[in-house]
Structure formats: structure tokens, C-alpha cells
N, C-alpha and C. Protein backbone atom coordinates (compact mmCIF):
# COMPACT_ATOMS: atom_id res chain seq x y z
N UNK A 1 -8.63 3.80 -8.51
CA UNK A 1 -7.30 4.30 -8.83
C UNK A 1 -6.68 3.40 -9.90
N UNK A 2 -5.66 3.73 -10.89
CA UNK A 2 -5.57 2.85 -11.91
C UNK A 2 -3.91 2.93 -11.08
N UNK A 3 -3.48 2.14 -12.15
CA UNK A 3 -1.46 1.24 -11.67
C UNK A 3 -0.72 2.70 -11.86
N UNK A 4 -1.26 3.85 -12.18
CA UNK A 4 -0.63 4.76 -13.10
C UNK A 4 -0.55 5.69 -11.39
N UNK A 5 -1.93 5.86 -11.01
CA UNK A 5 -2.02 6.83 -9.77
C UNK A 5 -1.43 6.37 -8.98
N UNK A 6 -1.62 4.94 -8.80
CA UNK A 6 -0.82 4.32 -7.56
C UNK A 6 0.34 4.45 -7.29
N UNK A 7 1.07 4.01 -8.71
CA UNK A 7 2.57 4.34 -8.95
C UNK A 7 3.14 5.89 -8.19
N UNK A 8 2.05 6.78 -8.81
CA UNK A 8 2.36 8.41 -8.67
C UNK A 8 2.71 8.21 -7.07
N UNK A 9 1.45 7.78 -6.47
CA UNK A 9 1.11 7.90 -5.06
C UNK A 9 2.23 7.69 -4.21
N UNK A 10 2.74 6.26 -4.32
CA UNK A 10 3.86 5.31 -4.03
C UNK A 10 4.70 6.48 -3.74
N UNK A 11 5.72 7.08 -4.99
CA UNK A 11 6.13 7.75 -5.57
C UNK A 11 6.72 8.61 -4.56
N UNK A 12 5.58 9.45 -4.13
CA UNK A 12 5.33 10.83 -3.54
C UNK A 12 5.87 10.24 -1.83
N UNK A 13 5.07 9.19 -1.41
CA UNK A 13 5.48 8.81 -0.01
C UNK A 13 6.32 8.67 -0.03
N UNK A 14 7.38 7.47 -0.82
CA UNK A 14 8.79 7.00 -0.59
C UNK A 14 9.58 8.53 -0.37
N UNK A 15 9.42 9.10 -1.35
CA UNK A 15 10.08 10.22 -0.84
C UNK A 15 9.80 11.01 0.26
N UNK A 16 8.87 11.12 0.99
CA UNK A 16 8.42 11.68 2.34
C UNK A 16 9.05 10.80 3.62
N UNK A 17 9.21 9.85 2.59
CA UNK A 17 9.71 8.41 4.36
C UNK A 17 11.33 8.77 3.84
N UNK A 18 11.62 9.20 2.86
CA UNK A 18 13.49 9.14 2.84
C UNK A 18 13.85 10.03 3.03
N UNK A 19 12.91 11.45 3.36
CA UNK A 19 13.37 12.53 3.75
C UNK A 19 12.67 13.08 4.86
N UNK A 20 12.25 11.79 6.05
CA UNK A 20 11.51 11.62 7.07
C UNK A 20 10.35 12.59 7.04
N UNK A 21 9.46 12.86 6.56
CA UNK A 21 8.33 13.65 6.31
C UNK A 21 7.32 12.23 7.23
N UNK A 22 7.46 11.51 6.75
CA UNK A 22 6.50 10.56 7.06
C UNK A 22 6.54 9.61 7.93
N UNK A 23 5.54 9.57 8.71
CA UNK A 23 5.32 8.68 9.98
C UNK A 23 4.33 7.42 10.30
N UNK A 24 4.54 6.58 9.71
CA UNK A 24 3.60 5.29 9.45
C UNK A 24 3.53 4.70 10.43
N UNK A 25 2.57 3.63 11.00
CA UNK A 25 1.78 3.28 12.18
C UNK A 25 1.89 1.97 11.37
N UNK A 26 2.33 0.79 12.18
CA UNK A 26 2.50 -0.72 11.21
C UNK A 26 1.49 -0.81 12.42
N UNK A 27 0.73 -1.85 11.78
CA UNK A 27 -0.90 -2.41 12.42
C UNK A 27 -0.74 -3.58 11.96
N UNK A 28 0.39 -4.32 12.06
CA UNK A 28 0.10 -6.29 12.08
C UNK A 28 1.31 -6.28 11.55
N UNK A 29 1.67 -7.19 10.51
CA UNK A 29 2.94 -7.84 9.98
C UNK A 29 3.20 -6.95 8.89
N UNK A 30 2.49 -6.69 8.08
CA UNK A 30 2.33 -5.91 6.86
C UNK A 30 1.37 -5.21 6.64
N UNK A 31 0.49 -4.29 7.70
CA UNK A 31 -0.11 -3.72 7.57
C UNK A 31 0.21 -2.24 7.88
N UNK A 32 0.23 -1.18 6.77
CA UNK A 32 0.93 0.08 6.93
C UNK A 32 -0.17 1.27 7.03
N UNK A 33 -0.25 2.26 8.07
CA UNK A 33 -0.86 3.27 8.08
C UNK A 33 -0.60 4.58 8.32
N UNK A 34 -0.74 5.60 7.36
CA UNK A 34 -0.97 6.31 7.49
C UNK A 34 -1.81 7.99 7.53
N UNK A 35 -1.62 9.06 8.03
CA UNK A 35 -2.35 9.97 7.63
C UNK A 35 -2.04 10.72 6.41
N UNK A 36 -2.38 11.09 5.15
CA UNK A 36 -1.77 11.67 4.15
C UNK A 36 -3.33 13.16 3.76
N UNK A 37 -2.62 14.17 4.48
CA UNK A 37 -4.22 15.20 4.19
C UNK A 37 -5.21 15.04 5.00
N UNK A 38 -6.48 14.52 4.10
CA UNK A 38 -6.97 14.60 5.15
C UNK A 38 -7.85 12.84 4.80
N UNK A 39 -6.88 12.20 4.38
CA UNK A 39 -7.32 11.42 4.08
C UNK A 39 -6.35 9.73 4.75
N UNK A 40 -6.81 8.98 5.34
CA UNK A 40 -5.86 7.96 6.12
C UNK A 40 -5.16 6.78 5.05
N UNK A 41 -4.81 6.30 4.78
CA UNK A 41 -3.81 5.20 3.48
C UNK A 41 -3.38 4.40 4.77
N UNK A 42 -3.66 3.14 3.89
CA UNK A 42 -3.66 2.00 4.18
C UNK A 42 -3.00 1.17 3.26
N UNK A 43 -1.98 0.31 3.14
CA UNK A 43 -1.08 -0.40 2.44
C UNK A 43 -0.36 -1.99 3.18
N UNK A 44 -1.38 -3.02 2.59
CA UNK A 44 -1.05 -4.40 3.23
C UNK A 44 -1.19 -5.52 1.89
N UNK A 45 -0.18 -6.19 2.72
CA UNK A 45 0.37 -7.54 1.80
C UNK A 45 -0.26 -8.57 2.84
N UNK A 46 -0.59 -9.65 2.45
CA UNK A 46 -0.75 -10.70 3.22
C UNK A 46 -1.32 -11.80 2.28
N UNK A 47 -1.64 -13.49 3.00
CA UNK A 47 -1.81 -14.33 2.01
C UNK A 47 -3.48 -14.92 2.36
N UNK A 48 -4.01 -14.79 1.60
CA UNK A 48 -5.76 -14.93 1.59
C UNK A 48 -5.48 -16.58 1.70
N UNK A 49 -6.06 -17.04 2.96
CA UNK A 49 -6.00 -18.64 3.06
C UNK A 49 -7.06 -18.81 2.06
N UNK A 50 -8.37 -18.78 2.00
CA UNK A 50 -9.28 -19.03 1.04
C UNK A 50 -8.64 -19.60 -0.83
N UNK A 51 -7.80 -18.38 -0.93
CA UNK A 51 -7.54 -19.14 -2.52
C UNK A 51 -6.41 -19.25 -2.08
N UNK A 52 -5.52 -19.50 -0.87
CA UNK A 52 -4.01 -20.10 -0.74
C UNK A 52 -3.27 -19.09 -2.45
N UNK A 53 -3.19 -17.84 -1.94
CA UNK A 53 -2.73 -16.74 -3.02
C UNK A 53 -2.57 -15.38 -1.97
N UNK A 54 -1.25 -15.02 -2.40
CA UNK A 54 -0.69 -13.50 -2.17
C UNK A 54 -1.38 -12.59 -2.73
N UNK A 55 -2.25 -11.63 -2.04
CA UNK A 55 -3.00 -10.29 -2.11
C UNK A 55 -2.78 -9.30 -1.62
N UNK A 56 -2.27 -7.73 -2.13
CA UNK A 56 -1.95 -6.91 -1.82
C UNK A 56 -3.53 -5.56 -1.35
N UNK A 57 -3.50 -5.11 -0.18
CA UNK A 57 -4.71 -4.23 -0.35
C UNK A 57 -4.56 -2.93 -0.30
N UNK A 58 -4.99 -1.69 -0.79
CA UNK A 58 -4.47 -0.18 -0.28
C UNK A 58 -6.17 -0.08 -0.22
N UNK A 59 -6.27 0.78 0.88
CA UNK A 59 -7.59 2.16 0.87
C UNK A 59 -6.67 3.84 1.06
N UNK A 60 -7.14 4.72 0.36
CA UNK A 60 -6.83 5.73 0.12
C UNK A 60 -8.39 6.51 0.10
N UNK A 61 -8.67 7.17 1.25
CA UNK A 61 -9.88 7.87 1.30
C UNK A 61 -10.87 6.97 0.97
N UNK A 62 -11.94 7.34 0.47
CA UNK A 62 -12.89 6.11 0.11
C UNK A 62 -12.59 4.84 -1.13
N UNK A 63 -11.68 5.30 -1.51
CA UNK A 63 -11.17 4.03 -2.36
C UNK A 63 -10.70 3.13 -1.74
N UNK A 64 -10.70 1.56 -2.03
CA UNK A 64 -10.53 0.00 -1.34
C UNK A 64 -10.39 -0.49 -2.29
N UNK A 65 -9.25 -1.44 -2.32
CA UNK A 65 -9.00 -2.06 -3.22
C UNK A 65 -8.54 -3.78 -2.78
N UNK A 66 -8.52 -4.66 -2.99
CA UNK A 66 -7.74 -6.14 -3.14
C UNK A 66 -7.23 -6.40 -4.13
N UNK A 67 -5.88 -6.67 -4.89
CA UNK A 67 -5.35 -6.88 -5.80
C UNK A 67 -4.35 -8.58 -5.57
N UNK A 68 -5.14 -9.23 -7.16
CA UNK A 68 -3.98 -10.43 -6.61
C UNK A 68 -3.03 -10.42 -6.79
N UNK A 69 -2.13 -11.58 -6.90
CA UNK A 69 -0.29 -11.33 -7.20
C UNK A 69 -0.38 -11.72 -8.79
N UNK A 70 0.63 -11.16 -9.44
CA UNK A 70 0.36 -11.33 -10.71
C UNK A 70 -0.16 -10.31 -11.66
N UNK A 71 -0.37 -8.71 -10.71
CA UNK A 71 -0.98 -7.68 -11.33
C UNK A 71 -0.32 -6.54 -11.28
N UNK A 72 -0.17 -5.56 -12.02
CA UNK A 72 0.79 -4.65 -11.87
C UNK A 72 0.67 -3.91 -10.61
N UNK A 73 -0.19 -3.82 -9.79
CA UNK A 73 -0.62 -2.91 -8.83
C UNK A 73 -0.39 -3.98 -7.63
N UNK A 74 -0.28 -5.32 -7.44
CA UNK A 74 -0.29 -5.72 -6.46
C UNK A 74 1.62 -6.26 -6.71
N UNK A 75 2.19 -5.80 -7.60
CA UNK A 75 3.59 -5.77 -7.69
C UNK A 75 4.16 -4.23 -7.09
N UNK A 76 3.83 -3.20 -7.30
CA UNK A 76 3.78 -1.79 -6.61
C UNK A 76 2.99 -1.87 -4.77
N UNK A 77 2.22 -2.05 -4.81
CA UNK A 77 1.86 -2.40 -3.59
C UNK A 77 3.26 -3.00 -2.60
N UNK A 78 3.29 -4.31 -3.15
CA UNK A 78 4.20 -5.02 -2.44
C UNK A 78 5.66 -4.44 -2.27
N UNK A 79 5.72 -4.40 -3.25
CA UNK A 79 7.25 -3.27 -3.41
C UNK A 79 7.43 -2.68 -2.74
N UNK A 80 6.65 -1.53 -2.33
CA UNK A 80 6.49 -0.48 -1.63
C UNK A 80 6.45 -0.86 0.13
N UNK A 81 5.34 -1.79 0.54
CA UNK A 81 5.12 -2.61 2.00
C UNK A 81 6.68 -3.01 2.06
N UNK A 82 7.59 -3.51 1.45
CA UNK A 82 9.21 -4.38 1.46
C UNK A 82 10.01 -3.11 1.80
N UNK A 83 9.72 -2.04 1.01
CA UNK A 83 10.26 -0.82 1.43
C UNK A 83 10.23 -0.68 2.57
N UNK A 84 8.59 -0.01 3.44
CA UNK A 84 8.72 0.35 4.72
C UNK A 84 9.31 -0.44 5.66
């Protein structure tokens, strides 16, 4: 997925959660889930002890991603996790 889809993606939920369409399942501190189709989304922030660095992750159907801080997509990510 590029910063462009993600954005779209983002996008589309916020508005489903502000006009309660949407029902997310938090699975840890920052770990967000839900069903979207027929496909499950996944949206987490957390801090990778290994490189002591903030990493944002989404899976969307078979796509998986880890993004570090400092990237446009793990700035949307996060944004979005602060939202819910």
C-alpha cells in the first residue's frame, strides 16, 4: 500500500467511527482491530525495544507492514491509533 492508499483508507474509517458505523476491538495498548469486508485491519503503534524507536504497524488483508517514525505513513498510522 503506498502513504496515498493509506491516507484514503484512514480517511474512509474515521468517518465510519464519527458516524458510528464502526466497531473496533482494542487488543493491547495500541493495538486496533477491525473487520472492514471481508478483510480484518489491524492498526498499532508501539516502541520496538530492539532499536529503542517508535514503529507504527497496519495489516489490511494480506498486506503487513512495519513503518518507522519519521515516515509519512507511520505519521498517518499514528494519527489515526491517537484518534481511536
Amino acid at each position: 500500500m503506498t502513504a496515498e492508499e493509506i491516507r484514503d483508507l484512514i480517511e474512509e474509517l474515521r468517518n465510519k467511527v464519527e458516524i458510528e458505523e464502526a466497531e473496533w476491538t482494542l487488543a493491547g495498548n495500541t493495538r486496533y482491530e477491525i473487520k472492514h469486508g471481508d478483510d480484518t485491519l489491524i492498526f498499532d503503534r508501539y516502541n520496538n525495544a530492539d532499536t529503542d524507536q517508535s514503529e507504527c504497524y497496519i495489516k489490511v488483508g494480506n498486506f503487513e507492514k512495519v513503518f518507522p517514525e519519521g515516515t509519512e505513513e507511520f505519521d498517518l498510522i499514528s494519527d489515526f491509533v491517537t484518534f481511536l
